[in-house]
Protein backbone atom coordinates (compact mmCIF):
# COMPACT_ATOMS: atom_id res chain seq x y z
CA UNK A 1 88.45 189.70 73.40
CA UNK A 2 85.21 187.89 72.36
CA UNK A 3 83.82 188.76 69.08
CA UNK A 4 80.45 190.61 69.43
CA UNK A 5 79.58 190.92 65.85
CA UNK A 6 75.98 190.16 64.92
CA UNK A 7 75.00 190.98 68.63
CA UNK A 8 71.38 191.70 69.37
CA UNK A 9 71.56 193.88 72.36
CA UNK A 10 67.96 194.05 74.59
CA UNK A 11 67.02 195.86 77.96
CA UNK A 12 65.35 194.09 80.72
CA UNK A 13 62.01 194.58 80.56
CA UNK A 14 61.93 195.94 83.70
CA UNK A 15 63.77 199.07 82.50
CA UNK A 16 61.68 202.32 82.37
CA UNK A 17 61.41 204.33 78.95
CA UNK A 18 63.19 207.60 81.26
CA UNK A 19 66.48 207.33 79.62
CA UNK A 20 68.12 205.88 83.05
CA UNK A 21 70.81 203.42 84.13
CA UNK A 22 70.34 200.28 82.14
CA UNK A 23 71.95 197.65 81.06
CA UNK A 24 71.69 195.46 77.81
CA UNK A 25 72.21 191.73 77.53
CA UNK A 26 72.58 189.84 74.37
CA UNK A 27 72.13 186.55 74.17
CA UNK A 28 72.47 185.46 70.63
CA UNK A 29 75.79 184.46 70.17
CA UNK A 30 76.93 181.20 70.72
CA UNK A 31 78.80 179.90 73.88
CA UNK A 32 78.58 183.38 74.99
CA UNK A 33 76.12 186.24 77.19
CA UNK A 34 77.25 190.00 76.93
CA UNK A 35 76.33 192.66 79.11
CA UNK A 36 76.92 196.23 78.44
CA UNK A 37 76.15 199.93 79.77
CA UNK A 38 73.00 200.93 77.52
CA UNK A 39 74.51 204.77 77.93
CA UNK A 40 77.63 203.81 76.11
CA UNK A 41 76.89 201.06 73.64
CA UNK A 42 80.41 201.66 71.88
CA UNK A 43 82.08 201.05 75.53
CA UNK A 44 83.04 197.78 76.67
CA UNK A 45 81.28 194.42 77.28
CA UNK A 46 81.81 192.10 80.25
CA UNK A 47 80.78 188.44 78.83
CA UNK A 48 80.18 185.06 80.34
CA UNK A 49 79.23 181.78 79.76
CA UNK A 50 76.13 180.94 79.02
CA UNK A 51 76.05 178.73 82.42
CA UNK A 52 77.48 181.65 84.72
CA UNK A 53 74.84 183.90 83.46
CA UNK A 54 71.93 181.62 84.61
CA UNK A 55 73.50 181.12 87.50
CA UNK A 56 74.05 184.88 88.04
CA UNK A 57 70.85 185.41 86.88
CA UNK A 58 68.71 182.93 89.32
CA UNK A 59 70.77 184.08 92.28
CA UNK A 60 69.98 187.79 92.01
CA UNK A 61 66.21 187.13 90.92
CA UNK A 62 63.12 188.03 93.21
CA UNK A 63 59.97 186.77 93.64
CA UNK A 64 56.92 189.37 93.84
């Protein structure tokens, strides 16, 4: 289990201020990317390398 101490957790910033499903990424920690459910922030955490998470990231993003 990866250590998530000193984790700064954000929201996307396309996430509305309604209280709805969300997630939260941080970022911060070296060699390492968590995700978790922003309506349970003492619930678990999937992580991922910092390489898998770009890659995750650039295949789901959109273009407007």
């Amino acid at each position: 289990m990866a250590d998530l101490t000193g984790a700064r957790w954000r929201k996307s910033t396309r996430s509305g201020s309604n209280g709805g499903e969300c997630i939260e990424v941080a970022d911060n920690l070296p060699g390492l990317v968590a995700v978790r459910d922003s309506k349970d922030p003492a619930g678990p955490a999937l992580t991922f390398t910092p390489t898998a998470w770009t890659t995750f990231v650039r295949a789901t993003r959109t273009t407007h």
